[in-house]
C-alpha atoms as a PDB file:
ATOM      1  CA  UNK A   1     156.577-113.806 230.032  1.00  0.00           C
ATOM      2  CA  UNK A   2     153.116-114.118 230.295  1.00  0.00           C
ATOM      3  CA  UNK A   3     150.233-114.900 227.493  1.00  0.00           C
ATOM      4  CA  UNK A   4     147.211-112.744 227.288  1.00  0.00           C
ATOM      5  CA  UNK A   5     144.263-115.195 226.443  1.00  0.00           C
ATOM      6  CA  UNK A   6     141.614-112.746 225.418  1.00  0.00           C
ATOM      7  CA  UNK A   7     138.881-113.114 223.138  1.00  0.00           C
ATOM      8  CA  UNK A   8     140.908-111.729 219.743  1.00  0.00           C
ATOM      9  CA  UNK A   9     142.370-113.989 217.142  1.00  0.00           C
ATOM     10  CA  UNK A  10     146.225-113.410 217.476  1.00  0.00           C
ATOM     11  CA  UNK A  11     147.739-114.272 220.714  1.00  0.00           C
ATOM     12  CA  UNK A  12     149.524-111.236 222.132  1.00  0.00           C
ATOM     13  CA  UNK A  13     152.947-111.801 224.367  1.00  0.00           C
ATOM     14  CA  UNK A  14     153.115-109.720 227.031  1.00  0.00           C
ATOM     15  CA  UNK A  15     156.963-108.821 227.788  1.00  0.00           C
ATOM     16  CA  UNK A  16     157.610-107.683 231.473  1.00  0.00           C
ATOM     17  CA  UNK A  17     159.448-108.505 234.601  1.00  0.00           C
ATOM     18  CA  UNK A  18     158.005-109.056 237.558  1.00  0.00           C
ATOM     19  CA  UNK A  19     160.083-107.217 240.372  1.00  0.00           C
ATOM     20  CA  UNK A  20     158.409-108.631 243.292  1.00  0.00           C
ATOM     21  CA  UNK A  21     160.272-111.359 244.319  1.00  0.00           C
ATOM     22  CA  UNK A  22     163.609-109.200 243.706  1.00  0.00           C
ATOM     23  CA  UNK A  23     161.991-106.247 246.069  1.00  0.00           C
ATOM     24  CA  UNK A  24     161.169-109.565 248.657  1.00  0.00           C
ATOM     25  CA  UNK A  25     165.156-110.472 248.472  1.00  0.00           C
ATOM     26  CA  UNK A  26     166.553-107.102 249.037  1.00  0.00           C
ATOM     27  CA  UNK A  27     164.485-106.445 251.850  1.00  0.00           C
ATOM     28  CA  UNK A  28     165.508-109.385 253.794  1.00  0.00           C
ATOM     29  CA  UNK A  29     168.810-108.483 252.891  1.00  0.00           C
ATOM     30  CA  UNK A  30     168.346-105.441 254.627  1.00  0.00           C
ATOM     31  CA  UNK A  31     166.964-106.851 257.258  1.00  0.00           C
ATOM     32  CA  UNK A  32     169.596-108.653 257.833  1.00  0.00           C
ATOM     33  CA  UNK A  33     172.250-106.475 257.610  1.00  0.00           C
ATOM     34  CA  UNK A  34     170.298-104.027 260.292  1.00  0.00           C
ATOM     35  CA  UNK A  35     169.967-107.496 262.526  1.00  0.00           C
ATOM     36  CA  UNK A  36     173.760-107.766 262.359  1.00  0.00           C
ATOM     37  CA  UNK A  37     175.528-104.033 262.515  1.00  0.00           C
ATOM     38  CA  UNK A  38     175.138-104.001 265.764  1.00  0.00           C
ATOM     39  CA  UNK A  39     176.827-106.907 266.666  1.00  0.00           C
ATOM     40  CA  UNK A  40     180.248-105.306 264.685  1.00  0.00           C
ATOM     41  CA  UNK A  41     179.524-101.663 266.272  1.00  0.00           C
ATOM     42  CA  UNK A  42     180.992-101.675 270.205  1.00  0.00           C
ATOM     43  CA  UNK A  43     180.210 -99.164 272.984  1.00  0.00           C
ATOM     44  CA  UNK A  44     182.151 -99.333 275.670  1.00  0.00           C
ATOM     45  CA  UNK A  45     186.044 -97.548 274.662  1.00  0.00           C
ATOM     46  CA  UNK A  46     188.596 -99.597 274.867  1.00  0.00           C
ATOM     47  CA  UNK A  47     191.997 -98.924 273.241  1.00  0.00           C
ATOM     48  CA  UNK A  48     192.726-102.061 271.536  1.00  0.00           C
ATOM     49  CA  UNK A  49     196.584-103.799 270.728  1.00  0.00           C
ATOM     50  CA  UNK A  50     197.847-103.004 267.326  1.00  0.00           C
ATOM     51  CA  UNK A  51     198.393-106.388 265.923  1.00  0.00           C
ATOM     52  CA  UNK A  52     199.236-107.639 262.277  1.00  0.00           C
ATOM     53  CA  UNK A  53     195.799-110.173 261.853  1.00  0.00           C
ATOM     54  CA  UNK A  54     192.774-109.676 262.571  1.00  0.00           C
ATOM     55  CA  UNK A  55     189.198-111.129 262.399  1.00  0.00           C
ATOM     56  CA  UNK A  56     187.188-110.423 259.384  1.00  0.00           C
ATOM     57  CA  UNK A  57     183.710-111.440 260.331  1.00  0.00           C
ATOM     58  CA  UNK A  58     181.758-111.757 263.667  1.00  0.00           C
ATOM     59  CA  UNK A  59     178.895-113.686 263.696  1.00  0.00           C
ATOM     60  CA  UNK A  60     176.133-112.575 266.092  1.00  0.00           C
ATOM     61  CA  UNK A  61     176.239-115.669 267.833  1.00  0.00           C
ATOM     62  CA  UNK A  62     179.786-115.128 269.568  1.00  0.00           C
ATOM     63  CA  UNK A  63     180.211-113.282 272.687  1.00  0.00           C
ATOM     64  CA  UNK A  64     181.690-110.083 273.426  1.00  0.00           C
ATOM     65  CA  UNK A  65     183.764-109.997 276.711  1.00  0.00           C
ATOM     66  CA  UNK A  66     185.646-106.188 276.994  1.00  0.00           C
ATOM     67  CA  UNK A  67     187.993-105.392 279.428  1.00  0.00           C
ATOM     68  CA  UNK A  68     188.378-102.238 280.366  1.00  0.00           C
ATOM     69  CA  UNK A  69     191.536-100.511 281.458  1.00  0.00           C
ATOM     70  CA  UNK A  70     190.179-100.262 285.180  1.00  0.00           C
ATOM     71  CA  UNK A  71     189.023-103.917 284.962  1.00  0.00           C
ATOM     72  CA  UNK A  72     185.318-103.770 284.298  1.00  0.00           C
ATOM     73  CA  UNK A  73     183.798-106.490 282.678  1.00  0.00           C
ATOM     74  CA  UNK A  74     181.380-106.108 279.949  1.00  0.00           C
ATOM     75  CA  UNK A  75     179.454-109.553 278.660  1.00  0.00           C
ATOM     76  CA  UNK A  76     177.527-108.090 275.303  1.00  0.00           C
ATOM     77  CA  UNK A  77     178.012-104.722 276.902  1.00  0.00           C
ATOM     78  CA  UNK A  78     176.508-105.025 279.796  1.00  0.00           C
ATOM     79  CA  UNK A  79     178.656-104.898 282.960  1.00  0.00           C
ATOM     80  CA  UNK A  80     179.042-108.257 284.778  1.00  0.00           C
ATOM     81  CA  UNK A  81     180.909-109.358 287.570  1.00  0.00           C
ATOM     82  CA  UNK A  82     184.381-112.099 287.090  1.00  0.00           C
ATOM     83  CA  UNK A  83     181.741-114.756 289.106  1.00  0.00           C
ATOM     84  CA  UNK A  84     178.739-113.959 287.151  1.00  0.00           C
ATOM     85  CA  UNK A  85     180.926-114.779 284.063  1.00  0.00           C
ATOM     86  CA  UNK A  86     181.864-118.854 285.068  1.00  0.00           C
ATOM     87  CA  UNK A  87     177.584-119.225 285.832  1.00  0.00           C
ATOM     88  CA  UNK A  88     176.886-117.337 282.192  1.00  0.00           C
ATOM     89  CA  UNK A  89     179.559-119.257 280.651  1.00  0.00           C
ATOM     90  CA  UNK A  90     178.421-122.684 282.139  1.00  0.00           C
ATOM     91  CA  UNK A  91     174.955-121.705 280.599  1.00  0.00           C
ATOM     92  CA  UNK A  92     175.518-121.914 277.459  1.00  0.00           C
ATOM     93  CA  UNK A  93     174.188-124.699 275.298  1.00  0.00           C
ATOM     94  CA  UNK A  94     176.977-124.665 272.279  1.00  0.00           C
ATOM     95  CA  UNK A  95     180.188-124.958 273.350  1.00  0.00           C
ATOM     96  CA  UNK A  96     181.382-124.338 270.369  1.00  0.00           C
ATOM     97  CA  UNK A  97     180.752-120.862 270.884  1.00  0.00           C
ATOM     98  CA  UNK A  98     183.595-118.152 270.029  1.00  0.00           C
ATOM     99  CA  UNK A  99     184.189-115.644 273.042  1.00  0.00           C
ATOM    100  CA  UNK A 100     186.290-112.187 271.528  1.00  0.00           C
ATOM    101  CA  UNK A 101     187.864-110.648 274.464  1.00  0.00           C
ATOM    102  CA  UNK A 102     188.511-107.017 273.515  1.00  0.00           C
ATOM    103  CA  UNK A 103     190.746-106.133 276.592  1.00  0.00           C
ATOM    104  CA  UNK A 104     192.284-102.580 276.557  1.00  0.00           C
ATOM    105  CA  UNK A 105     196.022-102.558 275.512  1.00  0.00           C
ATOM    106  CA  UNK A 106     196.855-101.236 279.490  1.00  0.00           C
ATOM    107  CA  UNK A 107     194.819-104.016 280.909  1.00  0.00           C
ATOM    108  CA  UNK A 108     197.239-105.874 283.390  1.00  0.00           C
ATOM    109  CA  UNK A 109     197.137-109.942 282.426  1.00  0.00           C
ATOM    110  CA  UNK A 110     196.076-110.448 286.173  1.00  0.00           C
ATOM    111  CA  UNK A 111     192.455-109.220 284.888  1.00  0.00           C
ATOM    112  CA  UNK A 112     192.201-111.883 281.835  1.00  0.00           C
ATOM    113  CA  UNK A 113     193.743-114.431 283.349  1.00  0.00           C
ATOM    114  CA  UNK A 114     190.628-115.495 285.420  1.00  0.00           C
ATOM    115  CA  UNK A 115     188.281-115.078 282.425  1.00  0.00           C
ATOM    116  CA  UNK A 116     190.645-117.266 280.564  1.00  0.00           C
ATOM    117  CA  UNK A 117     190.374-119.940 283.548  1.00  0.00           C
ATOM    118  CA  UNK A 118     186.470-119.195 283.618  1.00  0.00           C
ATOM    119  CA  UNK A 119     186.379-120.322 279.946  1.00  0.00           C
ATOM    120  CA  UNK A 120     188.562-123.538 280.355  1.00  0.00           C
ATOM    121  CA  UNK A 121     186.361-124.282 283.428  1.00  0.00           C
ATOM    122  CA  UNK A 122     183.200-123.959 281.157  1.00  0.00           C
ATOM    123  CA  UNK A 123     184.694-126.205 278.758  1.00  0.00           C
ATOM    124  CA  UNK A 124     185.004-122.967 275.785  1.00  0.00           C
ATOM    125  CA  UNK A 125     187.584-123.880 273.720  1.00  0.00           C
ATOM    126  CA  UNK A 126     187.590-121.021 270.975  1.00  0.00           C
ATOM    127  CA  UNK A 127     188.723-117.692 272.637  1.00  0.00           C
ATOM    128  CA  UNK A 128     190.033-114.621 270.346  1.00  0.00           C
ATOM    129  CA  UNK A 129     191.576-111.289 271.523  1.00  0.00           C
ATOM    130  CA  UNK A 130     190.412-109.206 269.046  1.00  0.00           C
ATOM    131  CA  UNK A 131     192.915-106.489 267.897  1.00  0.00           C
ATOM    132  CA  UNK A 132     193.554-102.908 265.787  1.00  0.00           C
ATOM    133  CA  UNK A 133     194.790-103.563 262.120  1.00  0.00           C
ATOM    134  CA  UNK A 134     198.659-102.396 262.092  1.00  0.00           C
ATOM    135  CA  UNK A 135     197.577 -99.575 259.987  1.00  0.00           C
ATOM    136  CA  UNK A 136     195.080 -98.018 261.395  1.00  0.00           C
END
């Protein structure tokens, strides 16, 4: 509320809102939200496991490793090679870092088994397959 102080004798109260700051939130909601879509929205196909839990949210700071069914690796989908992935891995400053393999459900274990080896080596600790919802 705000309190004209004009030159008449009664002091008139002025009753509105000021929307600005509530235009300012929403937008960097927004902005937000269009910074982080991406991240949940993959482009590479990969038929995923049917499994009974799964992970609700992804924050953009994991990484993506997919798998596909022919063995091509994808590090935030873009292709890599299995000995690029132990230098990128060593690289990283936070190893508290969550890697989500997506691996197709026909992907032989021979294939993860040297990204899960590339991980230990790196000294990751977190590592999540991610999975379909039973239902779906």
């Amino acid at each position: 509320m705000a309190i004209d102080f004009n030159d008449s004798e009664e002091d008139e109260i002025i009753a509105s809102i000021n929307t600005t700051p509530l235009v300012d939130v929403m937008l960097v909601l927004l902005i937000i939200f269009l910074i982080t879509i991406p991240v949940v929205v993959h482009t590479h196909r990969v038929v995923l496991p049917k499994e009974s839990t799964t992970r609700e949210v992804i924050s953009p700071l994991d990484i993506n490793l997919a798998v596909t069914r022919d063995g091509q690796l994808y590090w935030q989908d873009q292709l890599t090679e299995l000995n690029q992935l132990g230098i990128k891995l060593k690289k990283i400053d936070n190893k508290k870092v969550h890697i989500l393999i997506r691996a197709d459900k026909k992907t032989p274990y021979r294939m993860i088994a040297p990204i899960l080896h590339a991980c230990h080596e790196a000294g990751i600790t977190t590592i999540e397959f991610i999975t379909e919802p039973t239902g779906s």
